[in-house]
C-alpha atoms as a PDB file:
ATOM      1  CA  UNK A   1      60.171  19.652  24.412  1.00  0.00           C
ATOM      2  CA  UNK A   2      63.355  19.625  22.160  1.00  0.00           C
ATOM      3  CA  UNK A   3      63.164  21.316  18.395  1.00  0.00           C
ATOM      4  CA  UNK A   4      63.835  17.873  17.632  1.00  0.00           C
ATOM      5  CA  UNK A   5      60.666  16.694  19.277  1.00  0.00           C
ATOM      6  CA  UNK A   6      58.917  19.706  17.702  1.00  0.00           C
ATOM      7  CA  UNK A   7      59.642  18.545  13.770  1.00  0.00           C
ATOM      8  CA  UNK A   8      59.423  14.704  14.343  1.00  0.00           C
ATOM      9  CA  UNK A   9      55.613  14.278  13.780  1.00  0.00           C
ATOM     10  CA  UNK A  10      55.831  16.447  10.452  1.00  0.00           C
ATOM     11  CA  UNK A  11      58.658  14.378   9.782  1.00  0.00           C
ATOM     12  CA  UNK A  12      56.437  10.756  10.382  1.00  0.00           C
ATOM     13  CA  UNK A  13      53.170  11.854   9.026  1.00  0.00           C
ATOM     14  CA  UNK A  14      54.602  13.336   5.852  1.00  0.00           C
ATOM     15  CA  UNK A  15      56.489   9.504   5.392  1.00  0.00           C
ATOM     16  CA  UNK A  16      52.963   7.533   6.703  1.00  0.00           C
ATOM     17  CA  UNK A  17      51.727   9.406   3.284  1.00  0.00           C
ATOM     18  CA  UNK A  18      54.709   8.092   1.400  1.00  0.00           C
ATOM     19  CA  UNK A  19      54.320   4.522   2.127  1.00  0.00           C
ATOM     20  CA  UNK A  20      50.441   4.435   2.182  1.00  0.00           C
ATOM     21  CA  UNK A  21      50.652   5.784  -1.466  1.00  0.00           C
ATOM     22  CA  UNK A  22      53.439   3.330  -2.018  1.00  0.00           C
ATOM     23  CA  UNK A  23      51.595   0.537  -0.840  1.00  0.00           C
ATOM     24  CA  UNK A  24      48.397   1.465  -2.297  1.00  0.00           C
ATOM     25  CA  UNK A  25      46.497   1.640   0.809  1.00  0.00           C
ATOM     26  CA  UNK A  26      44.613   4.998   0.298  1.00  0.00           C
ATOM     27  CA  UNK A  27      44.194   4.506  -3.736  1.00  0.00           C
ATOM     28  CA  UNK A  28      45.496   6.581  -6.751  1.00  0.00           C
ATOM     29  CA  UNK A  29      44.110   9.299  -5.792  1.00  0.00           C
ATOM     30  CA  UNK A  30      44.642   9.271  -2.272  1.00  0.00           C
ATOM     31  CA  UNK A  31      46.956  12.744  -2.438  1.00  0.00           C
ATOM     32  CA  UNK A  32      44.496  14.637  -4.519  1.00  0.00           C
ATOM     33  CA  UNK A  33      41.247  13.575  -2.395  1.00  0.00           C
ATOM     34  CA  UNK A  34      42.961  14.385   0.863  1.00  0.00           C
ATOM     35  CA  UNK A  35      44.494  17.877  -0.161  1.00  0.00           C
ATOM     36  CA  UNK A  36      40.544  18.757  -1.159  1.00  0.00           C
ATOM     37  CA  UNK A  37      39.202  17.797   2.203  1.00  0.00           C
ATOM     38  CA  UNK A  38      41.947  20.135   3.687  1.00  0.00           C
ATOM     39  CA  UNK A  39      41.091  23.006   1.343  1.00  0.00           C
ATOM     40  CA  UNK A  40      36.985  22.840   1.318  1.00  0.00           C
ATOM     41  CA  UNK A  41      36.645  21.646   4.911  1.00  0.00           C
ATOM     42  CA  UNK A  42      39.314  20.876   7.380  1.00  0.00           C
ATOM     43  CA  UNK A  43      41.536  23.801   7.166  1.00  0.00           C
ATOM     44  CA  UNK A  44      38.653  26.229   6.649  1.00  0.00           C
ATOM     45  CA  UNK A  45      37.375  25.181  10.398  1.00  0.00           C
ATOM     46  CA  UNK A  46      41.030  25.006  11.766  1.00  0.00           C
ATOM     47  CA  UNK A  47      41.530  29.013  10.587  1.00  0.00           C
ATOM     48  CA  UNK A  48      37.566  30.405  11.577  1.00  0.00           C
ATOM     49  CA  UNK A  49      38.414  28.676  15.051  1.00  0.00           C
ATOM     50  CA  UNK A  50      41.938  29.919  15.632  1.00  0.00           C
ATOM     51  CA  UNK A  51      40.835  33.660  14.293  1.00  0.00           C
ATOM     52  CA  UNK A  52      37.565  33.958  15.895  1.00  0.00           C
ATOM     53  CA  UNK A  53      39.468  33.230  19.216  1.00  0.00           C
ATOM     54  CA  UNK A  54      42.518  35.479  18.863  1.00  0.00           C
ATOM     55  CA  UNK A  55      42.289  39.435  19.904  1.00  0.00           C
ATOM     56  CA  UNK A  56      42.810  41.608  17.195  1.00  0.00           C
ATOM     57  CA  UNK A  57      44.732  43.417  19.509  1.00  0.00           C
ATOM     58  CA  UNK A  58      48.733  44.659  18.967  1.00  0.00           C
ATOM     59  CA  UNK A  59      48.234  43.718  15.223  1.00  0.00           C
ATOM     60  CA  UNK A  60      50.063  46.565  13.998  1.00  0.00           C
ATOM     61  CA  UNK A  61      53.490  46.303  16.505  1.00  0.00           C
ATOM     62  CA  UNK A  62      57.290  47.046  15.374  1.00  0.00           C
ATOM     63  CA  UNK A  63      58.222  43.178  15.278  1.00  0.00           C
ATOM     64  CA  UNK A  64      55.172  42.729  13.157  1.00  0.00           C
ATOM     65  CA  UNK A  65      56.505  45.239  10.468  1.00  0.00           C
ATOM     66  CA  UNK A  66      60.123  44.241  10.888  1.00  0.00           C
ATOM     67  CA  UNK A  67      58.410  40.102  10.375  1.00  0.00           C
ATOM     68  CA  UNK A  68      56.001  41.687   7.368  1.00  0.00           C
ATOM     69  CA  UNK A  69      59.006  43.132   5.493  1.00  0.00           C
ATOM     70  CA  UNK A  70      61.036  39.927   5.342  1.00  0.00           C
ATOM     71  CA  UNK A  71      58.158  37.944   4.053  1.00  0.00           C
ATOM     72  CA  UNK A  72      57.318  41.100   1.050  1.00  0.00           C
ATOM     73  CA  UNK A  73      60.635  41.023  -0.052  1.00  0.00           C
ATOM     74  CA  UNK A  74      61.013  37.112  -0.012  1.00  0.00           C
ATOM     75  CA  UNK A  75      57.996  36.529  -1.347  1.00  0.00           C
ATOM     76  CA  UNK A  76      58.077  39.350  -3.696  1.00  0.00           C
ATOM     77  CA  UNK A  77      61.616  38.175  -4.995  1.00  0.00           C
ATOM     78  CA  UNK A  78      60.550  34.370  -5.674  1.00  0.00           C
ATOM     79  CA  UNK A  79      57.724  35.820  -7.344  1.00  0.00           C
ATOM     80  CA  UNK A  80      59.275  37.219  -9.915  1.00  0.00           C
ATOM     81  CA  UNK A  81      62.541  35.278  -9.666  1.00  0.00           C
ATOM     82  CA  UNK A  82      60.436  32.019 -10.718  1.00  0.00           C
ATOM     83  CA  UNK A  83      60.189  33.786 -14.461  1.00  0.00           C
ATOM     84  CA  UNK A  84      63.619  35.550 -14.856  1.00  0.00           C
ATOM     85  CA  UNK A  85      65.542  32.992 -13.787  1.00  0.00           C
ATOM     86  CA  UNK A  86      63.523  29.574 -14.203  1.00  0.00           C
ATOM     87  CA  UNK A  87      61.203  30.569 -17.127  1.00  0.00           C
ATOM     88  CA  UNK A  88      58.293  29.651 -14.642  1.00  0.00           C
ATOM     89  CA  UNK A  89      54.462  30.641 -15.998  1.00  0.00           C
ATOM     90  CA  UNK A  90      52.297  33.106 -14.634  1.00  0.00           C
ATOM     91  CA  UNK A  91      50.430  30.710 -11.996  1.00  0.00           C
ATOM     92  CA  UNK A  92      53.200  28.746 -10.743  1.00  0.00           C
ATOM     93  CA  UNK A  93      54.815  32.240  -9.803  1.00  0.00           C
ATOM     94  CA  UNK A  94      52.541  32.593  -6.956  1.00  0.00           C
ATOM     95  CA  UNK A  95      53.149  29.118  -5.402  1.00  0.00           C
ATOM     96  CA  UNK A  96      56.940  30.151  -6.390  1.00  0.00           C
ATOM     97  CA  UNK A  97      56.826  33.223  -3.470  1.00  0.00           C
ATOM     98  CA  UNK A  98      54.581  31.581  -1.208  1.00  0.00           C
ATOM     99  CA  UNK A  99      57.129  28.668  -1.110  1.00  0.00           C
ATOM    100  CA  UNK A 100      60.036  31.390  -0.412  1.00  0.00           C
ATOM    101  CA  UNK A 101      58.515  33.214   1.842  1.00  0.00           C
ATOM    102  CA  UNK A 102      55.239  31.959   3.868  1.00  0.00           C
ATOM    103  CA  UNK A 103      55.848  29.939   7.092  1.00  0.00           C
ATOM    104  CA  UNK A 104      54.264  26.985   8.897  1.00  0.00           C
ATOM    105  CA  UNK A 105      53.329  29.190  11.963  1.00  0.00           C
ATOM    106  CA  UNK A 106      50.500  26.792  13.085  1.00  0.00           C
ATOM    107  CA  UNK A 107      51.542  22.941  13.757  1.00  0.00           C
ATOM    108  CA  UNK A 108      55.038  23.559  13.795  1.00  0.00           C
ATOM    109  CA  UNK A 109      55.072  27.535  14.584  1.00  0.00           C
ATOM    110  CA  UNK A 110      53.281  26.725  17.839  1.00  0.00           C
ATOM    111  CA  UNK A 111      55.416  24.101  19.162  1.00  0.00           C
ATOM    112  CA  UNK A 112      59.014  26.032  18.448  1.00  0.00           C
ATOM    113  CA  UNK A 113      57.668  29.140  19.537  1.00  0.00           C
ATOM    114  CA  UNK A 114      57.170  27.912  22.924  1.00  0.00           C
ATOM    115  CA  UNK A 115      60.161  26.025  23.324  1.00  0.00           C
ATOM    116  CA  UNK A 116      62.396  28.858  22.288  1.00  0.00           C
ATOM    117  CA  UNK A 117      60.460  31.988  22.950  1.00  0.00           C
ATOM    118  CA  UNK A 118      58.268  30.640  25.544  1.00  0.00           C
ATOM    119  CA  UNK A 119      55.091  32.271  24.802  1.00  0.00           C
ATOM    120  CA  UNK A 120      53.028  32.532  21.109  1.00  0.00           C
ATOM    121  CA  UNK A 121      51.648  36.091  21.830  1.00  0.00           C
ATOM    122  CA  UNK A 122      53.904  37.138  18.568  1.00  0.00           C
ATOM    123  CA  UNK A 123      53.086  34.211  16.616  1.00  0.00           C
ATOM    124  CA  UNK A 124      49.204  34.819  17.046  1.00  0.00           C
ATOM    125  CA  UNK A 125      50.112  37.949  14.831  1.00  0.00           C
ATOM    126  CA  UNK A 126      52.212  36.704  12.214  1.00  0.00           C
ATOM    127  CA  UNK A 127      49.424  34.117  11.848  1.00  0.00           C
ATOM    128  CA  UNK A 128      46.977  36.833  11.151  1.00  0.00           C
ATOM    129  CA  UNK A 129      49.564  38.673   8.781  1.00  0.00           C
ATOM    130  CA  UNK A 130      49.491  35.806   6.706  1.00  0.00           C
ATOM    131  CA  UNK A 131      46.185  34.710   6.751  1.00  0.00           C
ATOM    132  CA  UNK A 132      44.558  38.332   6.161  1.00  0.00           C
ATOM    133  CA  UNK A 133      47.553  39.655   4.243  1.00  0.00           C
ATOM    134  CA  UNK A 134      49.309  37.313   2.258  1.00  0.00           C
ATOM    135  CA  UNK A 135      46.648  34.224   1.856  1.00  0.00           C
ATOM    136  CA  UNK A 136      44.412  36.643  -0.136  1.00  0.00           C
ATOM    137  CA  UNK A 137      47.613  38.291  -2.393  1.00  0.00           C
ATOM    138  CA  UNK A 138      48.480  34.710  -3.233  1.00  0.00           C
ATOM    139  CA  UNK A 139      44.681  33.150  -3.720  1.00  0.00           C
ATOM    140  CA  UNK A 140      43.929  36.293  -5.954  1.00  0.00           C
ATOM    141  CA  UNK A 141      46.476  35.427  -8.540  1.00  0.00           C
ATOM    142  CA  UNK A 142      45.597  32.122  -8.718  1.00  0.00           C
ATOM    143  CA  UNK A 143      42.106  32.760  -9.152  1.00  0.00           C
ATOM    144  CA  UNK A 144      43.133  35.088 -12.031  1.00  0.00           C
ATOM    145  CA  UNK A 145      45.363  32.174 -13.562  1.00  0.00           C
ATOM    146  CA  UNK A 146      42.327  29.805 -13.868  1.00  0.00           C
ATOM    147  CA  UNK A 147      40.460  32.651 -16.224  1.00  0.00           C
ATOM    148  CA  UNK A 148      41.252  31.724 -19.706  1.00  0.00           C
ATOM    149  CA  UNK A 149      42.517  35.573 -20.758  1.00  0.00           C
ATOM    150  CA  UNK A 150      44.010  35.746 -17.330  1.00  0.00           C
ATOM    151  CA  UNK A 151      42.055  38.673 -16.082  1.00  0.00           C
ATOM    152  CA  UNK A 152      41.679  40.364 -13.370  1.00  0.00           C
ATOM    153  CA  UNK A 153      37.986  41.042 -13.279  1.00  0.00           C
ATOM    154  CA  UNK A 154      36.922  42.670 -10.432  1.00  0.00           C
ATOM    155  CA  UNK A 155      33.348  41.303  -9.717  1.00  0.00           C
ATOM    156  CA  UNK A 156      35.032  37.738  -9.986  1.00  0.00           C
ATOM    157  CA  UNK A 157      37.506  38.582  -6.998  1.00  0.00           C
ATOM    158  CA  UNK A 158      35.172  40.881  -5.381  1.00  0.00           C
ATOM    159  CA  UNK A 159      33.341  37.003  -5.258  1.00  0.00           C
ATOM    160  CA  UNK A 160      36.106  35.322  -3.999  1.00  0.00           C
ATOM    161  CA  UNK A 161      35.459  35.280  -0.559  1.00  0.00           C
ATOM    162  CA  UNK A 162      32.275  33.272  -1.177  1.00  0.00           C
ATOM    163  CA  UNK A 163      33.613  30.950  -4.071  1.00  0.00           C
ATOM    164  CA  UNK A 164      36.844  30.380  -1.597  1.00  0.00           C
ATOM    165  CA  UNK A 165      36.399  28.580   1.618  1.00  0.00           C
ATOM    166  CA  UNK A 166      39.542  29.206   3.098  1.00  0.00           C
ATOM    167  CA  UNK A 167      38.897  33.148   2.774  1.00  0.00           C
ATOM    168  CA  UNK A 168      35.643  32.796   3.984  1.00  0.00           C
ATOM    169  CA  UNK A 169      35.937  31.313   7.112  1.00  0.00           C
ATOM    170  CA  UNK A 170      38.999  33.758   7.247  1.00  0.00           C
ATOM    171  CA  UNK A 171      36.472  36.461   7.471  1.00  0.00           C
ATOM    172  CA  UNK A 172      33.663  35.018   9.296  1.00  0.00           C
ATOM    173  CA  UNK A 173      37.061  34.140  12.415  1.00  0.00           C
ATOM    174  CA  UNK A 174      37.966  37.376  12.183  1.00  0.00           C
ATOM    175  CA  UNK A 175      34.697  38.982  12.248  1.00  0.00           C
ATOM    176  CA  UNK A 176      33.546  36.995  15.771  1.00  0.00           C
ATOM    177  CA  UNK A 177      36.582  37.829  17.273  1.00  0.00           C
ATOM    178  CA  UNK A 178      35.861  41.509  16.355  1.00  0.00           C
ATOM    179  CA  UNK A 179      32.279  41.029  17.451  1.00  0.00           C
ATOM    180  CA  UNK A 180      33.583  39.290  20.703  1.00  0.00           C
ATOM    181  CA  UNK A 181      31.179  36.324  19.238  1.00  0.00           C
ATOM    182  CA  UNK A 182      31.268  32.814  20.913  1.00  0.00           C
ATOM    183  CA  UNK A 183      29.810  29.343  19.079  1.00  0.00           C
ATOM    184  CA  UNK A 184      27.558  27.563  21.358  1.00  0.00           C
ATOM    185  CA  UNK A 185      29.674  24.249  21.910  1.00  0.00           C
ATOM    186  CA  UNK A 186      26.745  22.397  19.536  1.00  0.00           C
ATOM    187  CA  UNK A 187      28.568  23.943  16.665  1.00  0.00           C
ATOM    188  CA  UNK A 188      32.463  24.343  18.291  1.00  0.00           C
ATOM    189  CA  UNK A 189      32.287  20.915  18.754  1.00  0.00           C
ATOM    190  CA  UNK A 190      32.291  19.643  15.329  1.00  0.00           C
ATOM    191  CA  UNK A 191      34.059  22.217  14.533  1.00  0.00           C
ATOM    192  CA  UNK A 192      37.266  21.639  16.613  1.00  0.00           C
ATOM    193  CA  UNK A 193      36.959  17.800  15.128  1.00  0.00           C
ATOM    194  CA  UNK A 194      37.009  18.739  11.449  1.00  0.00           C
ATOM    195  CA  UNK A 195      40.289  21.530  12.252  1.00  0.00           C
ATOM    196  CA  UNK A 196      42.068  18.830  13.765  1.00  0.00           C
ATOM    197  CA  UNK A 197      41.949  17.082  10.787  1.00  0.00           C
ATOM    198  CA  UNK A 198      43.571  19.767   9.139  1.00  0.00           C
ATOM    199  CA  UNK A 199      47.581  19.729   9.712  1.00  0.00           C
ATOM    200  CA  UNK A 200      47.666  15.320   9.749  1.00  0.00           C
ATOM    201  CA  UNK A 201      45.745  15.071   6.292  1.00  0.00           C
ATOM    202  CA  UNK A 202      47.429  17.607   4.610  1.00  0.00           C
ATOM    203  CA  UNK A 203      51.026  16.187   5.965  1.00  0.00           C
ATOM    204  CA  UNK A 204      50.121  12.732   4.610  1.00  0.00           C
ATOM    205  CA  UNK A 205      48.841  13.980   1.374  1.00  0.00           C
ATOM    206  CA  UNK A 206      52.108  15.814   1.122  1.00  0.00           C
ATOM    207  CA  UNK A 207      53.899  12.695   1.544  1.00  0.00           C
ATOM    208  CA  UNK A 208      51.638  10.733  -1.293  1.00  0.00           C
ATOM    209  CA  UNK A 209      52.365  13.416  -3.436  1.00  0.00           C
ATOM    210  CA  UNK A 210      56.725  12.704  -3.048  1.00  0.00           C
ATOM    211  CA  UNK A 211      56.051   8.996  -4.925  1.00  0.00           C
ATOM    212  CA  UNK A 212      56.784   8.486  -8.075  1.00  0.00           C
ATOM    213  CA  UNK A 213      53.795   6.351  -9.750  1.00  0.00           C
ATOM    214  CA  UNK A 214      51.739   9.365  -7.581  1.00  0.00           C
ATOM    215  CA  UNK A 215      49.078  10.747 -10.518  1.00  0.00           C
ATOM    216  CA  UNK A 216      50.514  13.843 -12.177  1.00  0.00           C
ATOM    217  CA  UNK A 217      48.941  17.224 -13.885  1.00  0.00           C
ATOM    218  CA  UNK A 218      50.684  18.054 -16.948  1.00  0.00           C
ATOM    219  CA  UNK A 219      51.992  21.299 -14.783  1.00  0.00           C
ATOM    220  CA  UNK A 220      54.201  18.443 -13.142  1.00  0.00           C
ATOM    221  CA  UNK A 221      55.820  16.931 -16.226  1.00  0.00           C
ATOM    222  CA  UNK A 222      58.657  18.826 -15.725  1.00  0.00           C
ATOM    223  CA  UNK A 223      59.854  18.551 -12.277  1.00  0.00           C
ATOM    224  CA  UNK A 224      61.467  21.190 -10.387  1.00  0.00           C
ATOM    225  CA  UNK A 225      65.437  21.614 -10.756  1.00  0.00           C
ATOM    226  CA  UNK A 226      67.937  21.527  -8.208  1.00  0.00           C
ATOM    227  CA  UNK A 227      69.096  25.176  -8.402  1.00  0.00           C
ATOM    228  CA  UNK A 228      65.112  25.684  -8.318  1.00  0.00           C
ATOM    229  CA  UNK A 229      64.930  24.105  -4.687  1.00  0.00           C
ATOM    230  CA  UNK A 230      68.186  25.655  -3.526  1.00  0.00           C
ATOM    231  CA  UNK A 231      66.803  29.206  -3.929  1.00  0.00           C
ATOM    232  CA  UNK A 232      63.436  28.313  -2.586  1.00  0.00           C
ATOM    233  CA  UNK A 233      65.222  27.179   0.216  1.00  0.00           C
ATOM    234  CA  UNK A 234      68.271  29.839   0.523  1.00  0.00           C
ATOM    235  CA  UNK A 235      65.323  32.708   0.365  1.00  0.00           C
ATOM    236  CA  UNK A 236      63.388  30.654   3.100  1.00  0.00           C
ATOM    237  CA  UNK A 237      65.860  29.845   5.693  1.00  0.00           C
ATOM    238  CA  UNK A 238      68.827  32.485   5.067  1.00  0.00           C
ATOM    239  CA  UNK A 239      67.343  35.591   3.333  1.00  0.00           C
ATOM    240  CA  UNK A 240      64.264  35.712   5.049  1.00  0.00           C
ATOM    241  CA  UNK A 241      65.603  35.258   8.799  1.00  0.00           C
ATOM    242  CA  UNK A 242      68.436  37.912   8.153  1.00  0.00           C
ATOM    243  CA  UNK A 243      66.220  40.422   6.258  1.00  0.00           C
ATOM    244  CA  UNK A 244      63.849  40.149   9.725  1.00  0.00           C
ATOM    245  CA  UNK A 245      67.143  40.771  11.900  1.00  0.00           C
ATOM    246  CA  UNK A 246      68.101  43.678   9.748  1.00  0.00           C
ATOM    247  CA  UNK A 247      64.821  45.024   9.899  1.00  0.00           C
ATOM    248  CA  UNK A 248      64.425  44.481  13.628  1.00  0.00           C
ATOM    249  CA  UNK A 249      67.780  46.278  13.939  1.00  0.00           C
ATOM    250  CA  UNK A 250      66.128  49.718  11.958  1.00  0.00           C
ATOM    251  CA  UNK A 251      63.439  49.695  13.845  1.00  0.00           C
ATOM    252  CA  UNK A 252      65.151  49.140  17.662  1.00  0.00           C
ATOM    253  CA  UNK A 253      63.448  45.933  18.418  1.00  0.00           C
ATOM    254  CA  UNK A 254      64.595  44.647  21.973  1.00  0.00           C
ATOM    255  CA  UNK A 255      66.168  41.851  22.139  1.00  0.00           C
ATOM    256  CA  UNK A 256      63.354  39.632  23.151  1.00  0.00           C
ATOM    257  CA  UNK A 257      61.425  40.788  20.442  1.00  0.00           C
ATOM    258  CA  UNK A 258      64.322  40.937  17.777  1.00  0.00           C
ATOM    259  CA  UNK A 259      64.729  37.127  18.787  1.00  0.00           C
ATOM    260  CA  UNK A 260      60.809  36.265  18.147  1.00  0.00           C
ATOM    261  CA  UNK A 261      60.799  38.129  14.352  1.00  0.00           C
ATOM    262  CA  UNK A 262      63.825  36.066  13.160  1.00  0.00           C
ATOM    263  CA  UNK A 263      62.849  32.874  14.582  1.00  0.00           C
ATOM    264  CA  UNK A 264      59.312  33.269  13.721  1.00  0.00           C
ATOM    265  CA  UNK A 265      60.938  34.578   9.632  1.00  0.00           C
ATOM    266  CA  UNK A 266      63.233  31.352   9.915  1.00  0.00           C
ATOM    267  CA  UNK A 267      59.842  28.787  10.175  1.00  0.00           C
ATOM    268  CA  UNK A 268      59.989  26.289   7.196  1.00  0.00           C
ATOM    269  CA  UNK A 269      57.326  26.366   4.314  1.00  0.00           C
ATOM    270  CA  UNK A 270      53.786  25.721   5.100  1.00  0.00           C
ATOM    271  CA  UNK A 271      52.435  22.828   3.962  1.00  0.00           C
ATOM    272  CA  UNK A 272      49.128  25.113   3.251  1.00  0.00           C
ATOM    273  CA  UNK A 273      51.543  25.998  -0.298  1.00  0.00           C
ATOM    274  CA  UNK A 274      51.243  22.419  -1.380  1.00  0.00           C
ATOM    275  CA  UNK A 275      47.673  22.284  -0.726  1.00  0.00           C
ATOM    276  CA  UNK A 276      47.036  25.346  -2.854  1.00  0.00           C
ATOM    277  CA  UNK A 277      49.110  24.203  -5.608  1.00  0.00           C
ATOM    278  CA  UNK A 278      46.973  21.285  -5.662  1.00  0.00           C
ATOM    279  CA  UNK A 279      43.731  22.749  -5.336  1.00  0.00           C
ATOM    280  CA  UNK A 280      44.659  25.377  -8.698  1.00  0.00           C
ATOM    281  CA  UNK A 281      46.937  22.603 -10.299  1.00  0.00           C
ATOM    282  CA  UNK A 282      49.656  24.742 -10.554  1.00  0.00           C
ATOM    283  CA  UNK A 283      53.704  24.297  -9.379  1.00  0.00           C
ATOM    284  CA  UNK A 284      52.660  21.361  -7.220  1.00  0.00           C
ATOM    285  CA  UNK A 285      56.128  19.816  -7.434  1.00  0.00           C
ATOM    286  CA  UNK A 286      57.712  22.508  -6.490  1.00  0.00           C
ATOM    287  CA  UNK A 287      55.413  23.501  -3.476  1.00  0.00           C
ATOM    288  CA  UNK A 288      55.755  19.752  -2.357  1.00  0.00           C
ATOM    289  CA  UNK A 289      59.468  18.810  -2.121  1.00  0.00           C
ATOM    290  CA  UNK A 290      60.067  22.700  -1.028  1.00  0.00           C
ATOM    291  CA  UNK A 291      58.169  21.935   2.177  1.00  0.00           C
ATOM    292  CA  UNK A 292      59.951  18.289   2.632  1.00  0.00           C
ATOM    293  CA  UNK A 293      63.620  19.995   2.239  1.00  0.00           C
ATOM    294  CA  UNK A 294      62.728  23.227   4.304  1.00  0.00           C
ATOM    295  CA  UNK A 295      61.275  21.473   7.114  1.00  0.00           C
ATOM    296  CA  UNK A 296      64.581  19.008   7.065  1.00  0.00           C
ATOM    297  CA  UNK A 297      66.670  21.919   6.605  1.00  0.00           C
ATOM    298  CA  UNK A 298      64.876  24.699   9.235  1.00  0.00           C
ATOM    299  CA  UNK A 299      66.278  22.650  12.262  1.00  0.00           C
ATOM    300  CA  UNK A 300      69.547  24.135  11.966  1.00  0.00           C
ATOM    301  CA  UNK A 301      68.302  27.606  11.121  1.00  0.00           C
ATOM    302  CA  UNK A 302      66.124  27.730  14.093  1.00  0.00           C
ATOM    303  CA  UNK A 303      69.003  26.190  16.488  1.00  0.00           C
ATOM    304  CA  UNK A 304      71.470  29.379  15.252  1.00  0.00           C
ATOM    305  CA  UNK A 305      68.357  31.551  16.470  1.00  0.00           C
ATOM    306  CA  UNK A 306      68.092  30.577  18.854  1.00  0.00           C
ATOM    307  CA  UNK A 307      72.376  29.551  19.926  1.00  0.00           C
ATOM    308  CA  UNK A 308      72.858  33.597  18.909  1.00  0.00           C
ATOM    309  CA  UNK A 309      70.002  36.198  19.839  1.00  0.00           C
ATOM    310  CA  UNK A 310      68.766  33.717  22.653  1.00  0.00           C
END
């Protein structure tokens, strides 16, 4: 399968989402509907199911530091580069870094990964970098953007796993797979039906939320500016794949293992940024056309990769 071949149904499904909205086929609010379903029940299953079947094992390797410091000091730097140089509020700074710095290592991570490293063993652990690491960094300032003093209160986050699904059944994955823990297929069954649901309807609410007459929060009345998108997408696909190569470099990676961090750092935005945005109503324009150019963009990021440490 080509890189090509790899993009093309992110590519389709985001513009299926597009024209349905366009045409009025899935209602006003067809992007807002959709990117709840994904949040409260379709991603939820896709992560307890991928966790609870991945060894914990080899979490704590050299490529995974060399991966982990390219996505701190990304994220950390469109963090707070959001409010010094685009005057962005305190919530939409979170979906600011994610949108730097977190990549799509499931739909499209899988598919790249084994066309040009030819196995996923790495990507298993950047998947559970981000999903124990950085989901909870970036779900726990949102949650403290929705109190009304902005607090961080520590009996409300110490409840977060409960009140948020997608931590939860973080948790709960991680804690079979830990356990060694199986579902009886009566339950896996469903389960694999809902998390398959999970990367198509958030790409096509993704692609309802790009048209214009789409419904707006007043967070979106000001869109996001071109310079805006250019450093989203400069931290994304340059600074985050050299920062893993320079890394890899300080800590003697092989080669092999230098070439997984950097293609694995140069993945495109996750989609999952959107779908937060949308759940907190915060930065949801910028989350949603940073995915769209990153994932148009990434080709020729991952082809260099690939062309020079392959």
């Amino acid at each position: 399968m080509s890189l090509m071949s790899a993009f093309a149904p992110i590519w389709i499904l985001t513009a299926v989402g597009y024209a349905a909205c366009r045409w009025g086929l899935l209602g006003e609010a067809a992007a807002s509907v959709l990117g709840r379903f994904v949040f409260h029940l379709a991603m939820p299953a896709a992560l307890f199911l991928a966790l609870s079947r991945m060894p914990l094992s080899g979490f704590a390797s050299r490529s995974l530091l060399a991966f982990g410091l390219s996505t701190a000091a990304v994220v950390g730097f469109g963090w707070v580069g959001a409010s010094w140089l685009f005057g962005r509020r305190t919530g939409e700074q979170p979906i600011w870094g994610m949108a730097a710095g977190y990549v799509n290592s499931a739909n499209l991570g899988i598919p790249i990964a084994t066309q040009v490293l030819g196995t996923v063993s790495f990507l298993a652990e950047v998947v559970l970098l981000q999903v124990l690491v950085v989901t909870p960094v970036i779900l726990v300032a949102l949650d403290r953007h929705t109190d009304p003093a902005g607090r961080i209160r520590v009996r409300r986050i110490a409840s977060l796993p409960v009140r948020n699904p997608v931590i939860l059944a973080s948790l709960l994955g991680v804690a079979c797979s830990a356990a060694g823990l199986h579902l009886p297929s009566a339950a896996a069954a469903p389960l694999t039906l809902l998390s398959g649901a999970a990367a198509p309807a958030a790409l096509v609410a993704l692609g309802a939320s790009l048209h214009p007459t789409a419904p707006s929060r007043p967070e979106l009345a000001e869109p996001p500016e071109l310079a805006e998108l250019a450093v989203i997408t400069a931290l994304k696909l340059v600074a985050q794949p050299v920062i893993a190569y320079a890394a890899g470099l300080a800590l003697h990676l092989s080669a092999p293992q230098l070439l997984a961090v950097v293609v694995c750092a140069g993945l495109p935005t996750a989609q999952n940024t959107f779908i937060y945005a949308q759940e907190y109503g915060v930065g949801e324009a910028v989350a949603s056309r940073a995915v769209v150019l990153t994932t148009t963009l990434s080709l020729v990021t991952l082809a260099a990769a690939a062309a020079l440490l392959g």
